[in-house]
N, C-alpha and C. Protein backbone atom coordinates (compact mmCIF):
# COMPACT_ATOMS: atom_id res chain seq x y z
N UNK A 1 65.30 72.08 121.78
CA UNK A 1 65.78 70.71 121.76
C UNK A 1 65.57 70.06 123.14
N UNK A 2 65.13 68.74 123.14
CA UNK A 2 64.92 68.14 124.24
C UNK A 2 66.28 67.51 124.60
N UNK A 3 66.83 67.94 126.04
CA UNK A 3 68.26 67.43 126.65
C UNK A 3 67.79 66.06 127.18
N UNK A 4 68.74 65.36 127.38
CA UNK A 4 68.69 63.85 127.91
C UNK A 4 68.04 64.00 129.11
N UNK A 5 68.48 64.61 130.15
CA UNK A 5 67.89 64.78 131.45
C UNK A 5 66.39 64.80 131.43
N UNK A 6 65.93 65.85 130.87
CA UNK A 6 64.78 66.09 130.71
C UNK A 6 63.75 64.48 130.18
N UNK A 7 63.88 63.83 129.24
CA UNK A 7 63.90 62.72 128.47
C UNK A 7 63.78 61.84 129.66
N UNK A 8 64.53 61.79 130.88
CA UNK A 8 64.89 60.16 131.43
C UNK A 8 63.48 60.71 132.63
N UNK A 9 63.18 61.84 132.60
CA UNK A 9 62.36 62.38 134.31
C UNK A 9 60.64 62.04 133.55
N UNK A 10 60.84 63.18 132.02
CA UNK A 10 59.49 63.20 131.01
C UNK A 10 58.76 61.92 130.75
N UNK A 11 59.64 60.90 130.38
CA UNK A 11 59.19 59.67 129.20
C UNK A 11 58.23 58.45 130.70
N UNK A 12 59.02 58.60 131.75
CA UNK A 12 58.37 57.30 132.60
C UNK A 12 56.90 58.45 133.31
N UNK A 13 57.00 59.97 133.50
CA UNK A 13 56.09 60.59 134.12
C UNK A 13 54.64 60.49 132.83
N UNK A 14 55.18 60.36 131.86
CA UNK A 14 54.07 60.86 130.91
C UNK A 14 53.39 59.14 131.07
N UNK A 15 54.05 58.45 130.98
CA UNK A 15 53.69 57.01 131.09
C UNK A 15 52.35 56.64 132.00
N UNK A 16 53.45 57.25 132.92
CA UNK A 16 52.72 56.88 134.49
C UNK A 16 51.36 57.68 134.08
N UNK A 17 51.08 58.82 133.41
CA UNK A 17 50.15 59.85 133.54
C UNK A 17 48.96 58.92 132.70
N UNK A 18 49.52 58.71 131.51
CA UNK A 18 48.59 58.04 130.78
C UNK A 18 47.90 56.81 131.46
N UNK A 19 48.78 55.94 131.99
CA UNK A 19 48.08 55.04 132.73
C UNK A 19 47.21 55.25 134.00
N UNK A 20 47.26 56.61 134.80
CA UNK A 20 46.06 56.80 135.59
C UNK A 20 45.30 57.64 134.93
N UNK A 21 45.44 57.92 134.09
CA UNK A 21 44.00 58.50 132.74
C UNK A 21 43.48 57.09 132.37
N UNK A 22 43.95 55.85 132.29
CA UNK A 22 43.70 55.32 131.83
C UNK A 22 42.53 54.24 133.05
N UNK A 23 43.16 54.37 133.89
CA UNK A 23 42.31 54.04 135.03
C UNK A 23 40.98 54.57 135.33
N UNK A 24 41.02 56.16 135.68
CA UNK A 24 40.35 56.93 135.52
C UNK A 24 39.24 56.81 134.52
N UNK A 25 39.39 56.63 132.74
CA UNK A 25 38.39 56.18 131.78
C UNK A 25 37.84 55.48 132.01
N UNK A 26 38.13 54.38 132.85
CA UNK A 26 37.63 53.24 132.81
C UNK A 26 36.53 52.89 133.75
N UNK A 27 36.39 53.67 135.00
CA UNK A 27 35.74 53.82 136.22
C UNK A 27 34.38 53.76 135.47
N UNK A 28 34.00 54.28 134.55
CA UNK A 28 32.09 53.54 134.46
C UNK A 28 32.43 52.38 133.86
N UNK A 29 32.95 51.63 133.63
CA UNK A 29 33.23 50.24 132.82
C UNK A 29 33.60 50.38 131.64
N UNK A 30 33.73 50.94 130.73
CA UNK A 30 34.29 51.77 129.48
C UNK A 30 34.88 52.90 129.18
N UNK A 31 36.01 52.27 128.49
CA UNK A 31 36.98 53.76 128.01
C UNK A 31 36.69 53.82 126.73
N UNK A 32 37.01 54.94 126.66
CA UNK A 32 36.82 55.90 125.26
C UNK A 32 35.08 55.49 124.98
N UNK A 33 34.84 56.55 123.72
CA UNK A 33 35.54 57.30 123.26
C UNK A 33 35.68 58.85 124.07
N UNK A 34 36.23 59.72 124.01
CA UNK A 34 36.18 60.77 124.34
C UNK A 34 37.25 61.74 125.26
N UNK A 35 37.20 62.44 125.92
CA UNK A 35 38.58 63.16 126.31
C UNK A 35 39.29 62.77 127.31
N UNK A 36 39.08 61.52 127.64
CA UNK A 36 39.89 60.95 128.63
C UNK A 36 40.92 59.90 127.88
N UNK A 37 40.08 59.38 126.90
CA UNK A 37 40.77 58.30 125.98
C UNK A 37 42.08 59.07 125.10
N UNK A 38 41.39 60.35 124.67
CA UNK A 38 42.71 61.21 123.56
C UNK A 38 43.70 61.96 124.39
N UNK A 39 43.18 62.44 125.94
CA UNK A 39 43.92 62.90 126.32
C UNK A 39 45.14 61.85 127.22
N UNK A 40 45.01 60.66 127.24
CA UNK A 40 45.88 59.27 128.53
C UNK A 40 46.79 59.08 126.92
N UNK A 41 46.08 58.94 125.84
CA UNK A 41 46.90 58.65 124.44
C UNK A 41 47.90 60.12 123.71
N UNK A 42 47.63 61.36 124.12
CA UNK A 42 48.55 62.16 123.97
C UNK A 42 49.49 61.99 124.67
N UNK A 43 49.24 61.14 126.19
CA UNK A 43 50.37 61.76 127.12
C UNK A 43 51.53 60.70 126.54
N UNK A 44 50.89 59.22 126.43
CA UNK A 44 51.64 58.09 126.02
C UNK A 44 52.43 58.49 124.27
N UNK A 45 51.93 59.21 123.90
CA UNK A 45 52.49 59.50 122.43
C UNK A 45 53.71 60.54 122.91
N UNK A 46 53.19 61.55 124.02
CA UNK A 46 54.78 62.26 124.52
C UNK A 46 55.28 61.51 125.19
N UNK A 47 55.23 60.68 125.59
CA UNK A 47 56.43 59.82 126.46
C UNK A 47 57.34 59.03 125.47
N UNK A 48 56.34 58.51 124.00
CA UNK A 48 57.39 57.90 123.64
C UNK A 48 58.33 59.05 122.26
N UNK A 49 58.09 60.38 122.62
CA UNK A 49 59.15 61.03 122.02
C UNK A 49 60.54 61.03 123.18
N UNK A 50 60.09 61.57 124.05
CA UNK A 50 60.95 61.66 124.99
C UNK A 50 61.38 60.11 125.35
N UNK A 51 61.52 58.91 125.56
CA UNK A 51 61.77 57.67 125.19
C UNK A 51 62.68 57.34 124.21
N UNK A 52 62.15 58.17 122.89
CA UNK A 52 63.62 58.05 121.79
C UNK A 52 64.34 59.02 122.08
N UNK A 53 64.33 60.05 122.42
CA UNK A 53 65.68 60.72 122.68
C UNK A 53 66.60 60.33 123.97
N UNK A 54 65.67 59.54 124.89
CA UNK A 54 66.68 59.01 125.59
C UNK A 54 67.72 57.75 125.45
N UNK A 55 66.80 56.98 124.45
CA UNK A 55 67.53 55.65 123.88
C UNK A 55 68.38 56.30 123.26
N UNK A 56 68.76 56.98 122.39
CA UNK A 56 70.28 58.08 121.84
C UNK A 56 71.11 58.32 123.25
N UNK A 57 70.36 59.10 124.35
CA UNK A 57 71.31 59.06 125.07
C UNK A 57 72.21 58.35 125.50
N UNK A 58 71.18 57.06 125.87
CA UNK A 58 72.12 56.02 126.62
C UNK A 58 72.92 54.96 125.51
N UNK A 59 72.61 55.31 124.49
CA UNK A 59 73.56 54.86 123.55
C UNK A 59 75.04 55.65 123.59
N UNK A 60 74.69 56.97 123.71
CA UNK A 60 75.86 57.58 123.67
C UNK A 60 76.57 57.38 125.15
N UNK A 61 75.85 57.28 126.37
CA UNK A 61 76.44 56.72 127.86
C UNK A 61 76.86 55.34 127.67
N UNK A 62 76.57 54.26 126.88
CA UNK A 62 77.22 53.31 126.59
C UNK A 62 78.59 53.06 126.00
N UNK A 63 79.01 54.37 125.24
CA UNK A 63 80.14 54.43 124.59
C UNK A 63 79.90 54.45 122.94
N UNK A 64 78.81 54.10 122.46
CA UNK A 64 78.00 53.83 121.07
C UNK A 64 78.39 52.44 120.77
N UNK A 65 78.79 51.41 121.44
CA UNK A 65 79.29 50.08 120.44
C UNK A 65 77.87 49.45 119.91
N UNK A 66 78.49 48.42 119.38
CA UNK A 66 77.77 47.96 118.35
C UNK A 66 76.31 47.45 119.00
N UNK A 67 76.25 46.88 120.00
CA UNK A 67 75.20 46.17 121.07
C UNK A 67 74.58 47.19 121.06
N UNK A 68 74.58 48.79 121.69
CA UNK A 68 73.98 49.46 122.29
C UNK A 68 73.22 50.22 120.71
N UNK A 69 74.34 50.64 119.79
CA UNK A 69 73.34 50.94 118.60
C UNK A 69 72.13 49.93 118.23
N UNK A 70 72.25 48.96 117.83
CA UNK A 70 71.32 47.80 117.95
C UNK A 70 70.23 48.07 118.89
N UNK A 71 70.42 48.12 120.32
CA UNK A 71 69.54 48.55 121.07
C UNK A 71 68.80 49.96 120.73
N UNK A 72 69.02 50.57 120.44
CA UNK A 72 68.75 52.20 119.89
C UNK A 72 68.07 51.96 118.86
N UNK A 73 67.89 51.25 117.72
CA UNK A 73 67.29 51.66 116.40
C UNK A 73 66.25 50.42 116.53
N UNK A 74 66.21 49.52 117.16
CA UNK A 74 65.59 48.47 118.05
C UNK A 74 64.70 49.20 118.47
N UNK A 75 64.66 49.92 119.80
CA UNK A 75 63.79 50.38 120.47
C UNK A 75 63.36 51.63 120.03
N UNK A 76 63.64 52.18 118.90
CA UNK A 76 63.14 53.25 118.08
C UNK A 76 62.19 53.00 117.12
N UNK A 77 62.19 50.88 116.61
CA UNK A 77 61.56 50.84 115.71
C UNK A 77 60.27 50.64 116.45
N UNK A 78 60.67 49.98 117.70
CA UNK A 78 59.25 49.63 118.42
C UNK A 78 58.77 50.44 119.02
N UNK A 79 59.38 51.72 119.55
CA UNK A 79 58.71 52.90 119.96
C UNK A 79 57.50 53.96 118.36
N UNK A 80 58.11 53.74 117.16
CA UNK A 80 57.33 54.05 116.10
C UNK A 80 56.39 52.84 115.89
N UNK A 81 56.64 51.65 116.13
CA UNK A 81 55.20 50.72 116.30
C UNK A 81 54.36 51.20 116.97
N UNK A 82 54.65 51.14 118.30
CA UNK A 82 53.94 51.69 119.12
C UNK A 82 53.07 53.35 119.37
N UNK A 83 53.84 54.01 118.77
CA UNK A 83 53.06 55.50 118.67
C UNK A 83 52.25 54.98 117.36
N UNK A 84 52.15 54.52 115.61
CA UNK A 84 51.24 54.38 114.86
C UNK A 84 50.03 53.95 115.88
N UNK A 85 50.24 52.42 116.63
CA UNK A 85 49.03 51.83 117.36
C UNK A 85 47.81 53.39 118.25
N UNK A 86 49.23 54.10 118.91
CA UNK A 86 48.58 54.87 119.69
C UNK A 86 47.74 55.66 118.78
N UNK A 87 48.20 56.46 117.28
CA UNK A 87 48.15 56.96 117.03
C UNK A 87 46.53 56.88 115.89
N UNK A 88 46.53 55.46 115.52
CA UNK A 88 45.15 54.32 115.53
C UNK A 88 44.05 55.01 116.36
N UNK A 89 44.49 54.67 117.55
CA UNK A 89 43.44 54.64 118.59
C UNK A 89 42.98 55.51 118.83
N UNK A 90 43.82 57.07 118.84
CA UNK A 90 43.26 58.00 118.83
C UNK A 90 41.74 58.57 117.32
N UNK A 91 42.30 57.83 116.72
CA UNK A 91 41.60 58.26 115.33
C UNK A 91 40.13 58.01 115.70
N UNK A 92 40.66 56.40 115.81
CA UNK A 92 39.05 55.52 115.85
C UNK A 92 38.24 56.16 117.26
N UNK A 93 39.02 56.83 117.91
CA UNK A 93 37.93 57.27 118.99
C UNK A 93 37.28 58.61 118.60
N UNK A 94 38.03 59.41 117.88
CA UNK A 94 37.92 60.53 116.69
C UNK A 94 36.51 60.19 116.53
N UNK A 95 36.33 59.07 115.56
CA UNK A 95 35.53 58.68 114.68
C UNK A 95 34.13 58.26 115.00
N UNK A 96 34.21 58.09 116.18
CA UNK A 96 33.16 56.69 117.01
C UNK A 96 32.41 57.72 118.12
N UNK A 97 30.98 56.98 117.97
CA UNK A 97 30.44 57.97 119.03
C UNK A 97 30.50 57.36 120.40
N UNK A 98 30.53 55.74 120.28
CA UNK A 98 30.60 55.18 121.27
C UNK A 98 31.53 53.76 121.19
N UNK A 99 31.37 53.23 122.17
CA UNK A 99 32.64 52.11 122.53
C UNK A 99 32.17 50.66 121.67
N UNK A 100 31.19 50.91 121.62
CA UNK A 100 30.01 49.75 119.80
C UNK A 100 31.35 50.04 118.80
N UNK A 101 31.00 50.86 118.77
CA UNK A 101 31.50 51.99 117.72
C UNK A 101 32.84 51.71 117.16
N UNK A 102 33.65 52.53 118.21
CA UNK A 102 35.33 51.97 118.22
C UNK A 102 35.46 50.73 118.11
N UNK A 103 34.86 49.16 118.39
CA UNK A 103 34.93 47.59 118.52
C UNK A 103 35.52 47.71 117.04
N UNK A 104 34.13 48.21 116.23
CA UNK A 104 33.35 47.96 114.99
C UNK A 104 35.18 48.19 114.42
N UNK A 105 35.59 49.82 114.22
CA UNK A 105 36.28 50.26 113.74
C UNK A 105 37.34 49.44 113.59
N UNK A 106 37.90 49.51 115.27
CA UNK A 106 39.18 48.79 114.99
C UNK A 106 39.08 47.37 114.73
N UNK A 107 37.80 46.63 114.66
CA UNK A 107 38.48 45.70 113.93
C UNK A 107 38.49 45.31 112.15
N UNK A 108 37.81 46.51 111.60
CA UNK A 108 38.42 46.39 109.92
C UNK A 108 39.16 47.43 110.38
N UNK A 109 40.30 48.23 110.72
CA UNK A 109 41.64 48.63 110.37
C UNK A 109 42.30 47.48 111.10
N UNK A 110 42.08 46.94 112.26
CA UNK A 110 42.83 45.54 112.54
C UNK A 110 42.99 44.14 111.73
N UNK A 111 41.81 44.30 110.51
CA UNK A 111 41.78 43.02 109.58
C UNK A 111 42.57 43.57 108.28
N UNK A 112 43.18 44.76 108.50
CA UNK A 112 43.97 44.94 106.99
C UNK A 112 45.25 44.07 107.35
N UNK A 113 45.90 43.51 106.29
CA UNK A 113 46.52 42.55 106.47
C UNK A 113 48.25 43.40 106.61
N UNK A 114 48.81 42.72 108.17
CA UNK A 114 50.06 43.62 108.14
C UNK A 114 49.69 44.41 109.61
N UNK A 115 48.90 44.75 109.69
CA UNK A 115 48.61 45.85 110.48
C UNK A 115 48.31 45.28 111.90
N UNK A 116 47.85 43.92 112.67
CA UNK A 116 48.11 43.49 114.04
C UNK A 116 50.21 43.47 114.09
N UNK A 117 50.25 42.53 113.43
CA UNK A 117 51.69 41.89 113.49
C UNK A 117 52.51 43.32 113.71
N UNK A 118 52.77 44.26 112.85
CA UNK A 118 53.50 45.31 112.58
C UNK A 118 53.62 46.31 114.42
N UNK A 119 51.98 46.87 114.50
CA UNK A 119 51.74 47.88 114.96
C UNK A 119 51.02 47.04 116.93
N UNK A 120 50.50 45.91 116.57
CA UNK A 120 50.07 45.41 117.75
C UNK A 120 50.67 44.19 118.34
N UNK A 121 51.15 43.12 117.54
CA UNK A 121 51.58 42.21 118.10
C UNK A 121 52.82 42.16 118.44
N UNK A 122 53.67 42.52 117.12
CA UNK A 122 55.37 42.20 117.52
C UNK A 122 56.09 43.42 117.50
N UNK A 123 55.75 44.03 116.58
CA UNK A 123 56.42 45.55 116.09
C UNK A 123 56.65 46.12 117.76
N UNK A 124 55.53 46.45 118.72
CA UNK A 124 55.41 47.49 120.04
C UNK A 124 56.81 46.44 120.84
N UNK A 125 57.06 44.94 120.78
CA UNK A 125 57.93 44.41 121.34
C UNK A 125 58.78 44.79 121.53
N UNK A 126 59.55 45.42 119.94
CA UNK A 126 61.00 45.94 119.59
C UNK A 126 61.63 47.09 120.88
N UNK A 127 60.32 48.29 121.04
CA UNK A 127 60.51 49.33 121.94
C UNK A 127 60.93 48.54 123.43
N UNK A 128 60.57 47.64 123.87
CA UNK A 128 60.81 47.20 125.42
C UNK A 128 62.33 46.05 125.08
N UNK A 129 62.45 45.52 124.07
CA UNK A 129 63.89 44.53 123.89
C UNK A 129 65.35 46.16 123.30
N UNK A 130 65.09 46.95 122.91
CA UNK A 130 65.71 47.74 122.59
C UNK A 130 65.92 48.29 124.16
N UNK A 131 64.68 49.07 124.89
CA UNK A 131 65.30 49.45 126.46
C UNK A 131 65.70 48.93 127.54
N UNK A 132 65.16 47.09 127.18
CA UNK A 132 66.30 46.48 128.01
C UNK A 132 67.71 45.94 128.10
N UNK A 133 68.39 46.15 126.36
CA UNK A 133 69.40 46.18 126.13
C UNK A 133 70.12 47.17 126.13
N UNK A 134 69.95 48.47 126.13
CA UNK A 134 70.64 49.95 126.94
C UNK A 134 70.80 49.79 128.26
N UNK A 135 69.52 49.64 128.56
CA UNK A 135 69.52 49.44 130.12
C UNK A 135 71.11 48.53 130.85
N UNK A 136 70.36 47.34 130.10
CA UNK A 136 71.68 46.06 130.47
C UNK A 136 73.34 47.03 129.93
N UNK A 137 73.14 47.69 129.15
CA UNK A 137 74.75 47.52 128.53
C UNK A 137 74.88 48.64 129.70
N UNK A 138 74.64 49.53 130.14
CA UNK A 138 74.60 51.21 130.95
C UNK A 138 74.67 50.70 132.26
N UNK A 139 73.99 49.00 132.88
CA UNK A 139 74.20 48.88 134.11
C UNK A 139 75.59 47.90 134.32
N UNK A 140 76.10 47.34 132.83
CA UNK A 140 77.41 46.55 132.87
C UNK A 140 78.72 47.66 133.10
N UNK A 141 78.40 48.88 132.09
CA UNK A 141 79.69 49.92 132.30
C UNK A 141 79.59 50.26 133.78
N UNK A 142 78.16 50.37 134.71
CA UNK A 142 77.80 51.10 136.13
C UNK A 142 77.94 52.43 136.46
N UNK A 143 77.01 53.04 134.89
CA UNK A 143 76.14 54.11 134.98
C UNK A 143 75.39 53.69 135.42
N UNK A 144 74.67 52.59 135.41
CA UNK A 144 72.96 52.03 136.36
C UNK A 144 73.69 51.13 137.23
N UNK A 145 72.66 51.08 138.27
CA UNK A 145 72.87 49.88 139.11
C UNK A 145 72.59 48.64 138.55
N UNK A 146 72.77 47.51 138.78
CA UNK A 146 73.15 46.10 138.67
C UNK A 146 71.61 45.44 138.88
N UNK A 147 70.74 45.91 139.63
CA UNK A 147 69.42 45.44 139.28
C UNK A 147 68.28 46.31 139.18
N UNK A 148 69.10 47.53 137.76
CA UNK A 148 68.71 48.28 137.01
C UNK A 148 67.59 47.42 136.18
N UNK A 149 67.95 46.32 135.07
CA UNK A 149 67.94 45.55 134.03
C UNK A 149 66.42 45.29 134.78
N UNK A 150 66.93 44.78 135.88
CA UNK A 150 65.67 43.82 136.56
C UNK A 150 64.31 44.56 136.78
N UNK A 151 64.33 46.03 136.83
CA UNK A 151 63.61 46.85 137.06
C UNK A 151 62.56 47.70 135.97
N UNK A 152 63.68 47.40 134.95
CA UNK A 152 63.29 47.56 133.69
C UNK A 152 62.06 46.31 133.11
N UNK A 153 62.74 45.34 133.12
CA UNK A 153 62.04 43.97 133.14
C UNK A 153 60.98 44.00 133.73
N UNK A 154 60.96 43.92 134.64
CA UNK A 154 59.45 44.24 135.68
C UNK A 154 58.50 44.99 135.06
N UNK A 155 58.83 46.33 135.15
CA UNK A 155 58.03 47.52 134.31
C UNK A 155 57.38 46.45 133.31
N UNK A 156 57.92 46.40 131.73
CA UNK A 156 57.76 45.81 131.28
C UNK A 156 56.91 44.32 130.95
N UNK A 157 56.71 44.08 132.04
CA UNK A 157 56.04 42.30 132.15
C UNK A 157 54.63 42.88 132.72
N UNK A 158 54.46 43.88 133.77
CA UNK A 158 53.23 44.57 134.08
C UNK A 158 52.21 44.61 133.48
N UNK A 159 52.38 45.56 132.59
CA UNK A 159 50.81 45.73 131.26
C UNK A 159 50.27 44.17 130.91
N UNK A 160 51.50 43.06 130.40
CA UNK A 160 50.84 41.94 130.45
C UNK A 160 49.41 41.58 131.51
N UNK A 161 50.72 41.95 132.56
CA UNK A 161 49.52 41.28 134.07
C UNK A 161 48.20 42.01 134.07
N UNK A 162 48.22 43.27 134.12
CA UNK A 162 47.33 44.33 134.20
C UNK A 162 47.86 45.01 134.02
N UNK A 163 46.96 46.05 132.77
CA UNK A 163 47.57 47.28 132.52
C UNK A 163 46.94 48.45 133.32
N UNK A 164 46.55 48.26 134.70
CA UNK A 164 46.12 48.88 135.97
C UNK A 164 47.70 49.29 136.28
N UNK A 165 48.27 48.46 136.31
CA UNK A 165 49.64 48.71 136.64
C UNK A 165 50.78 49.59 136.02
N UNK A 166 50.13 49.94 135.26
CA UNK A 166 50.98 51.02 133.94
C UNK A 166 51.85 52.08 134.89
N UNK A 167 51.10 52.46 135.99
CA UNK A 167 51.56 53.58 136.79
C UNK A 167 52.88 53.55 137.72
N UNK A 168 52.69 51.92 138.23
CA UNK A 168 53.49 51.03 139.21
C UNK A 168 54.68 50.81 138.10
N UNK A 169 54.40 50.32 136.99
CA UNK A 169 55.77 50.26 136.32
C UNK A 169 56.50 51.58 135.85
N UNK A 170 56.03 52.65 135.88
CA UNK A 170 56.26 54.05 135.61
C UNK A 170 56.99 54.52 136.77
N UNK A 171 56.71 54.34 137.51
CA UNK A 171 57.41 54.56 139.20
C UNK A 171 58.87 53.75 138.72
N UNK A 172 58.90 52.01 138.62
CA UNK A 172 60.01 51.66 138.79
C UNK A 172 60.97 51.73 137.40
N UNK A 173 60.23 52.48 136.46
CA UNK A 173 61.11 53.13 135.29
C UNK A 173 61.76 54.36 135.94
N UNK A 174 61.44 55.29 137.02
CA UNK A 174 62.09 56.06 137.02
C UNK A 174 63.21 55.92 137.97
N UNK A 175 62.93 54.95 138.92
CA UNK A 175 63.87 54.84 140.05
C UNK A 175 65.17 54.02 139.69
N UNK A 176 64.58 53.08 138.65
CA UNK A 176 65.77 52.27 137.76
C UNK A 176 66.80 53.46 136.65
N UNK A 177 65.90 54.33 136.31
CA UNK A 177 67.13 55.48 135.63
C UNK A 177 67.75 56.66 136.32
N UNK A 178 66.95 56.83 137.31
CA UNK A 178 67.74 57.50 138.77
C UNK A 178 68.95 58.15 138.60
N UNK A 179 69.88 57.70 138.28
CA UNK A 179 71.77 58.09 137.67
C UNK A 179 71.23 58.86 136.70
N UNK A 180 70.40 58.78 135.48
CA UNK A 180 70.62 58.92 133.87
C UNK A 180 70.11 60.81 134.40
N UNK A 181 68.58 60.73 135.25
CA UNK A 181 68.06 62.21 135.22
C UNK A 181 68.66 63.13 136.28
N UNK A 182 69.37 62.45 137.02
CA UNK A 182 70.15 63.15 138.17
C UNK A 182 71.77 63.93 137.48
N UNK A 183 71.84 63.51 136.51
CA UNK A 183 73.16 63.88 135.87
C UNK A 183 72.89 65.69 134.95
N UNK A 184 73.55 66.02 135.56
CA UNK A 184 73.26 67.66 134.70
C UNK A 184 73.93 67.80 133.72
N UNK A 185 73.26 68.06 132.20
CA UNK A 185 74.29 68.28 131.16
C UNK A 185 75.14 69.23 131.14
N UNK A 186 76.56 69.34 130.67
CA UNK A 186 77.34 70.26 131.05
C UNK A 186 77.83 70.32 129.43
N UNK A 187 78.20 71.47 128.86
CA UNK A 187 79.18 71.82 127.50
C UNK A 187 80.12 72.03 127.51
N UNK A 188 80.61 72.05 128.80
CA UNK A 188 82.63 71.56 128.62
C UNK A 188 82.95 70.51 129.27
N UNK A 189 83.97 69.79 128.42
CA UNK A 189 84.43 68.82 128.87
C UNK A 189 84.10 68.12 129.86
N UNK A 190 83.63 66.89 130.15
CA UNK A 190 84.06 66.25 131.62
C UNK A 190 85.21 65.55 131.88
N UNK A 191 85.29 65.21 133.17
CA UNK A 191 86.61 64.73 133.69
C UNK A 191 86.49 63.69 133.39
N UNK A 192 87.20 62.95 132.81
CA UNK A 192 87.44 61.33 132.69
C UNK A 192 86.77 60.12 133.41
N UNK A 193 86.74 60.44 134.43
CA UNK A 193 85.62 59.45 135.66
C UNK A 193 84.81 59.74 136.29
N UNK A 194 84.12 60.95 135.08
CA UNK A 194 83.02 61.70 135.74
C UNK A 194 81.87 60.59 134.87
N UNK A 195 80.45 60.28 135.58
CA UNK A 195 79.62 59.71 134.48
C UNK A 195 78.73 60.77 133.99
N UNK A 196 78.92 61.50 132.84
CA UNK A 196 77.98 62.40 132.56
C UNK A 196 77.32 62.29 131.43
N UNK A 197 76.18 62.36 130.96
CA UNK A 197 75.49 62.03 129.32
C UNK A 197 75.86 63.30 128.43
N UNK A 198 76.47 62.88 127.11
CA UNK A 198 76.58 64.01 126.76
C UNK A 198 76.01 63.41 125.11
């Protein structure tokens, strides 16, 4: 079983990893197809396991109310948007001998109807409005710091700008959960004003 700790250190490193694989592919002017493309998309498909088990966590560091569940099944739906997309991409590079190739592909599985909106346009949203509402509720109790939220946010707005930056927002995903992976799980009890994830 994957512990929370593990989850808050795993999910922003695998991130970060994929995005300098992703850099890396790109250095002759084209990524994919081939083992740089499946291997930057495995790492991003383990980050976002480890990603949902941490959104449980910090649901449960929230106290579970109603906001923070919301946030949790939120950013669970958009974290499963987001792994199908990944999970796309890996195929079509499967499939394709070259980057002609993959265009061709993804755009009849991109013209089935359902399938931008769901998996590319809005669906991947859910995963980043779900972790900035944990985030926010975890830095109001002050398990996170106060411009936790903001850090999160940032991350987040990056890939827009350039997704060169995948790595840079991976950095300030981890320094913004800082409290969450520094906390050691323990199986007895904690003390009342201890902050511990359990």
């Amino acid at each position: 079983m994957i512990n929370s700790r593990t989850a808050f250190l795993a999910a922003p490193v695998l991130m970060g990893a994929y995005g300098v694989i992703r850099i890396i592919d790109g250095l002759d002017g084209s990524r994919g197809p081939g083992l740089a493309w499946s291997l930057g998309h495995l790492c991003f498909l383990g980050a976002l396991v480890f990603f949902v088990r941490g959104f449980a966590a910090m649901r449960a560091a929230a106290g579970g109310n109603r906001l923070s569940t919301v946030g949790l099944w939120t950013g669970t739906a958009g974290a499963i948007a987001v792994g199908v997309q990944f999970a796309i991409d890996m195929v079509v590079g499967f499939l394709s001998a070259d980057r002609g190739a993959m265009d061709e592909l993804f755009t009849r599985v991109q013209d089935i109807p359902g399938v931008l909106p769901a998996f590319y346009d809005f669906g991947p949203l859910l995963f980043f409005v779900g972790q900035l509402v944990l985030v926010s509720q975890l830095a109001k109790r002050g398990v996170l710091e106060p411009w936790a939220p903001l850090l999160v946010l940032i991350d987040t707005t990056l890939p827009f700008a350039d997704k060169d930056l995948i790595p840079l927002g991976a950095v300030l995903l981890l320094v913004s959960c800082a409290p969450l992976w520094r906390i050691r799980e323990v199986a007895a009890e904690p003390p009342a004003d201890a902050k511990v994830l359990v």
